[in-house]
N, C-alpha and C. Protein backbone atom coordinates (compact mmCIF):
# COMPACT_ATOMS: atom_id res chain seq x y z
N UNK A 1 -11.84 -17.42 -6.73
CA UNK A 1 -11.85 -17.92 -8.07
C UNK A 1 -12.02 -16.74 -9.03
N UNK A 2 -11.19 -17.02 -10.44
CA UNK A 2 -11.29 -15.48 -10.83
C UNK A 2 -11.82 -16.46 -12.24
N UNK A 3 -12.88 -15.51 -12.71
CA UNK A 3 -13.30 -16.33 -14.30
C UNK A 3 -13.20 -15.27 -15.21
N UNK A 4 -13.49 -15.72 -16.57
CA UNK A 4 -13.66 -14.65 -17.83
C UNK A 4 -12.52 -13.67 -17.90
N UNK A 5 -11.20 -14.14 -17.59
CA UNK A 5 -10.13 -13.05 -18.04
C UNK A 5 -9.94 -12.79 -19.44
N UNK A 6 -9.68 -12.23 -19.27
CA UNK A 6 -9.33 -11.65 -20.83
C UNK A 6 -7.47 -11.96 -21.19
N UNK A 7 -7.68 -12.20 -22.70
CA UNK A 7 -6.33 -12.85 -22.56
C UNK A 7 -5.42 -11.48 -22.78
N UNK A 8 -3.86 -11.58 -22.25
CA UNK A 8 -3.49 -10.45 -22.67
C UNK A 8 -4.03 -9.20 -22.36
N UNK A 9 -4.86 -9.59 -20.70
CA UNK A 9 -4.83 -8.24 -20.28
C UNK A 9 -4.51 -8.07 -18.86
N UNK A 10 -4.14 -7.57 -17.90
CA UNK A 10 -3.50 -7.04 -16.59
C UNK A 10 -4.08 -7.11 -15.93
N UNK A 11 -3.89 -7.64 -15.02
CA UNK A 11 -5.17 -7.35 -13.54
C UNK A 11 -4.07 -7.29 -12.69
N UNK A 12 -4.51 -6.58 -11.44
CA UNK A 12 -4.00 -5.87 -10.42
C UNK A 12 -4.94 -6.66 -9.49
N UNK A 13 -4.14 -6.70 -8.17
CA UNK A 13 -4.78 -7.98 -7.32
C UNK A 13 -4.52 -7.50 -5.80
N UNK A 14 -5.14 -6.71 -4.72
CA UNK A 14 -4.70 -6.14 -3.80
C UNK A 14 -5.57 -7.03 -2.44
N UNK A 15 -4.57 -7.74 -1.87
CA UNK A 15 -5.19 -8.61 -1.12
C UNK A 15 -4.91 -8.06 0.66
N UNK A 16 -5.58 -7.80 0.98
CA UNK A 16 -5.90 -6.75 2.24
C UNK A 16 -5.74 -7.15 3.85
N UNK A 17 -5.86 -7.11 4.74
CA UNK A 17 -6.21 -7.43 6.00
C UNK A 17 -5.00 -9.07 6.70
N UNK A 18 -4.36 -8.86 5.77
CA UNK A 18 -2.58 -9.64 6.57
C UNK A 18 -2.35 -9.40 7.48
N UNK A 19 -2.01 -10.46 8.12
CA UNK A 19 -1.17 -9.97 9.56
C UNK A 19 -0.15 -9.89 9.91
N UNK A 20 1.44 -10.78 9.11
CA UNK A 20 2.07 -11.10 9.51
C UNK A 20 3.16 -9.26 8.71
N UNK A 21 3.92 -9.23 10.23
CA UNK A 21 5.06 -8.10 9.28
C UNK A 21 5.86 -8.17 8.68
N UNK A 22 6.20 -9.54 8.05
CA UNK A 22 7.49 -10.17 7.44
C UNK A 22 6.47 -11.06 6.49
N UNK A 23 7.30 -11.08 4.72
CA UNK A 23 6.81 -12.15 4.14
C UNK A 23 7.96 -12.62 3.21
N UNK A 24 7.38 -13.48 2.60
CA UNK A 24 8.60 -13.75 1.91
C UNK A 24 8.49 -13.54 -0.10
N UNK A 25 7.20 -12.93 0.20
CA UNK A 25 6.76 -12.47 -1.09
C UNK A 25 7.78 -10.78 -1.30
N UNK A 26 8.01 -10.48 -0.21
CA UNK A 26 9.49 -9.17 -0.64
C UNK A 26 10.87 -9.56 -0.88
N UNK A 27 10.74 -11.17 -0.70
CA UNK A 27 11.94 -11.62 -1.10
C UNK A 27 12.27 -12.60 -1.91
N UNK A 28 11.00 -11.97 -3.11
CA UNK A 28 11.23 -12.82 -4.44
C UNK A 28 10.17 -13.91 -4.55
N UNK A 29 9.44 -14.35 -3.46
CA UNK A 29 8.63 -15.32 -3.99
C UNK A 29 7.35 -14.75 -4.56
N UNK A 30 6.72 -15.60 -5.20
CA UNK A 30 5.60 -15.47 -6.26
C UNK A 30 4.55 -15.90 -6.44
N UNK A 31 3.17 -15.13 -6.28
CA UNK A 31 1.93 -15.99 -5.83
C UNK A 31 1.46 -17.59 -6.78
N UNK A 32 0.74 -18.32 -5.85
CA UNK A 32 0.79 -19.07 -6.39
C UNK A 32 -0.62 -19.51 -7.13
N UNK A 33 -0.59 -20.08 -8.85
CA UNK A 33 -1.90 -19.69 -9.36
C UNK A 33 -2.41 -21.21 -9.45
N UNK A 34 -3.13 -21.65 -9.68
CA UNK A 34 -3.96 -23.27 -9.85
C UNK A 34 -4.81 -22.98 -11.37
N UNK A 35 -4.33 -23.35 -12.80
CA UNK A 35 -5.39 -23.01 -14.04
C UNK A 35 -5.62 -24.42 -14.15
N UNK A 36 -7.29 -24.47 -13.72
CA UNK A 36 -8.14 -25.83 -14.42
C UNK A 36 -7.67 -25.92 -16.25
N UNK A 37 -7.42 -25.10 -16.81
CA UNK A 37 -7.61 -25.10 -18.49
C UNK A 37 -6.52 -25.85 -18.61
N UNK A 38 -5.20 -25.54 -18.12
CA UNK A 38 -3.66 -26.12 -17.82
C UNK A 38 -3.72 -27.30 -17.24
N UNK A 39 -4.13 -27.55 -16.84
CA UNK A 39 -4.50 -28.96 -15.77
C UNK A 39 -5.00 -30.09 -16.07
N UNK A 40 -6.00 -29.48 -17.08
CA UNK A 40 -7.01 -30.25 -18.38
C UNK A 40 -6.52 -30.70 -19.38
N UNK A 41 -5.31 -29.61 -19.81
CA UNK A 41 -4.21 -30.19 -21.34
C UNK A 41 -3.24 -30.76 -20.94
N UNK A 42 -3.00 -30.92 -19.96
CA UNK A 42 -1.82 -31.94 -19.01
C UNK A 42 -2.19 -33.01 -18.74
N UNK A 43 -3.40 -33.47 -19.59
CA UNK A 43 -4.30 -34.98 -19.15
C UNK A 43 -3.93 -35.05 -17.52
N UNK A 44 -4.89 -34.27 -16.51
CA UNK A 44 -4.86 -33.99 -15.29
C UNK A 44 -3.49 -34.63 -14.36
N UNK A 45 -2.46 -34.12 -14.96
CA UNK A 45 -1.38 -34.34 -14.38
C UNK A 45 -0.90 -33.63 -13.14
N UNK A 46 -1.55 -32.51 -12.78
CA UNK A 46 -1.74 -31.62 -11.68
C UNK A 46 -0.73 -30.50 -12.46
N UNK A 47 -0.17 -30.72 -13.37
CA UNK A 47 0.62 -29.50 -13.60
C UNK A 47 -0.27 -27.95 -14.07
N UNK A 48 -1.45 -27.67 -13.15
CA UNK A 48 -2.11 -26.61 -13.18
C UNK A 48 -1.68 -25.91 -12.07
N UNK A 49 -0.62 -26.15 -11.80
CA UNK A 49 0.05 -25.21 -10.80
C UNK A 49 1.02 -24.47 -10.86
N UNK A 50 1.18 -23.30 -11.15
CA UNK A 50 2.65 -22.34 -11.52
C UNK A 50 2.38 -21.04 -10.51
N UNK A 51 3.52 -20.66 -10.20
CA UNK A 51 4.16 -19.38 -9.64
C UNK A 51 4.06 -17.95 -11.11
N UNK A 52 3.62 -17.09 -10.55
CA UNK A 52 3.72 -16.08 -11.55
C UNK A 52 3.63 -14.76 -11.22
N UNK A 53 3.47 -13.36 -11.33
CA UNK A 53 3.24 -11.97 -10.96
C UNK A 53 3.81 -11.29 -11.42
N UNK A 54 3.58 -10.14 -11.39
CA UNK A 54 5.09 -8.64 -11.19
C UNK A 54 4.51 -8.17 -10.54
N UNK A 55 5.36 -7.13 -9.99
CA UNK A 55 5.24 -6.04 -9.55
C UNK A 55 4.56 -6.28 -8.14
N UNK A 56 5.39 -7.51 -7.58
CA UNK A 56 4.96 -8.11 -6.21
C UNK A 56 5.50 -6.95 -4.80
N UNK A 57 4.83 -6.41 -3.84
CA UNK A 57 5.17 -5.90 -3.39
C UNK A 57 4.37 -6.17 -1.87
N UNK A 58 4.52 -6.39 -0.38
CA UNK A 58 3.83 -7.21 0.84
C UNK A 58 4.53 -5.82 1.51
N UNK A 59 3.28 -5.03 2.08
CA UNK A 59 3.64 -3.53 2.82
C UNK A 59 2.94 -3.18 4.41
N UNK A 60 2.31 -2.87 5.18
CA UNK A 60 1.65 -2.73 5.87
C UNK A 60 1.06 -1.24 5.72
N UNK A 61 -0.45 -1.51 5.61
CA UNK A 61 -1.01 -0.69 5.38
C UNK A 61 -1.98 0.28 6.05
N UNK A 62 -3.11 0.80 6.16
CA UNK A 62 -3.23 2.44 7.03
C UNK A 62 -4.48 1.36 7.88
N UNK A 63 -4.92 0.03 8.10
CA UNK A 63 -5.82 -0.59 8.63
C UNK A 63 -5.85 -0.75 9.82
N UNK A 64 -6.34 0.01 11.07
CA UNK A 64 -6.17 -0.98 12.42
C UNK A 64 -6.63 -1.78 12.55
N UNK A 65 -5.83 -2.87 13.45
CA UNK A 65 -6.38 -4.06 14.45
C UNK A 65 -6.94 -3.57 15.66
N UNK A 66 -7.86 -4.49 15.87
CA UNK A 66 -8.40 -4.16 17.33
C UNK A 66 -7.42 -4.62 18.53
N UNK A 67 -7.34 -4.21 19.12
CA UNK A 67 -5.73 -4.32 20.29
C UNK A 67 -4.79 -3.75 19.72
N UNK A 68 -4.79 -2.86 18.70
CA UNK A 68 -4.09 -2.27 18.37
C UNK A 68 -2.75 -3.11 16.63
N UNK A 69 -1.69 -2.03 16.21
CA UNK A 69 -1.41 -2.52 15.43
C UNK A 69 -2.25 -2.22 14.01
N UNK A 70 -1.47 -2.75 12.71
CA UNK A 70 -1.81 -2.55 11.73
C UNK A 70 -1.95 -3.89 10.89
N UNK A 71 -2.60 -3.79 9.63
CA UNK A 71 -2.59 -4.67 8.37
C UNK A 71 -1.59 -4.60 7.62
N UNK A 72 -1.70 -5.49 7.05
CA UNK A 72 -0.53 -5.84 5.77
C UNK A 72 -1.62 -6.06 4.55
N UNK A 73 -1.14 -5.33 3.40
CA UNK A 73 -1.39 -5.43 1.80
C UNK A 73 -0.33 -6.15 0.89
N UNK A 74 -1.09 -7.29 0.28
CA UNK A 74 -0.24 -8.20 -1.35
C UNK A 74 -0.66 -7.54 -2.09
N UNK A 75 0.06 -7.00 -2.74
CA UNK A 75 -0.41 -6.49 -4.34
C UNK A 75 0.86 -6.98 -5.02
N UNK A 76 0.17 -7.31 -6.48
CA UNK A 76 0.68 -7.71 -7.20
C UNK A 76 -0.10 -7.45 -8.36
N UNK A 77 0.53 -8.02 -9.96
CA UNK A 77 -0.27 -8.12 -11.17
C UNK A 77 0.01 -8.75 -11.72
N UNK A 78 -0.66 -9.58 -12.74
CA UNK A 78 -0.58 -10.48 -13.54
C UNK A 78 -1.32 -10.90 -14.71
């Protein structure tokens, strides 16, 4: 849960310890966000749900697994 953003400002979001070596976030898809505030002015219509980011990028990164193998990193911003 992320609170107190600031409007109009950037956050960078590096989500760590993935396993899989294939995603489909390198092929255009887009994390997915849930805003209670949106959800609330939609007289709880559920439409507090949208796709959004840049600068989406799913890599494998310098982490070992035990049995060997590596991690995967989401980063993105929004």
């Amino acid at each position: 849960m992320i609170k107190n953003v600031k409007k109009f400002a950037t956050y960078k979001f590096n989500i760590v310890n993935l396993v899989k070596p294939e995603s489909s976030y390198n092929q255009g898809m887009k994390p997915l966000f849930y805003s209670k505030k949106e959800a609330e002015s939609n007289d709880g219509s559920g439409y507090g749900w949208y796709r959004d980011a840049q600068n989406i990028c799913y890599f494998q990164n310098s982490l070992k697994k035990k049995g060997g193998g590596f991690y995967y990193t989401l980063t993105f911003t929004v």
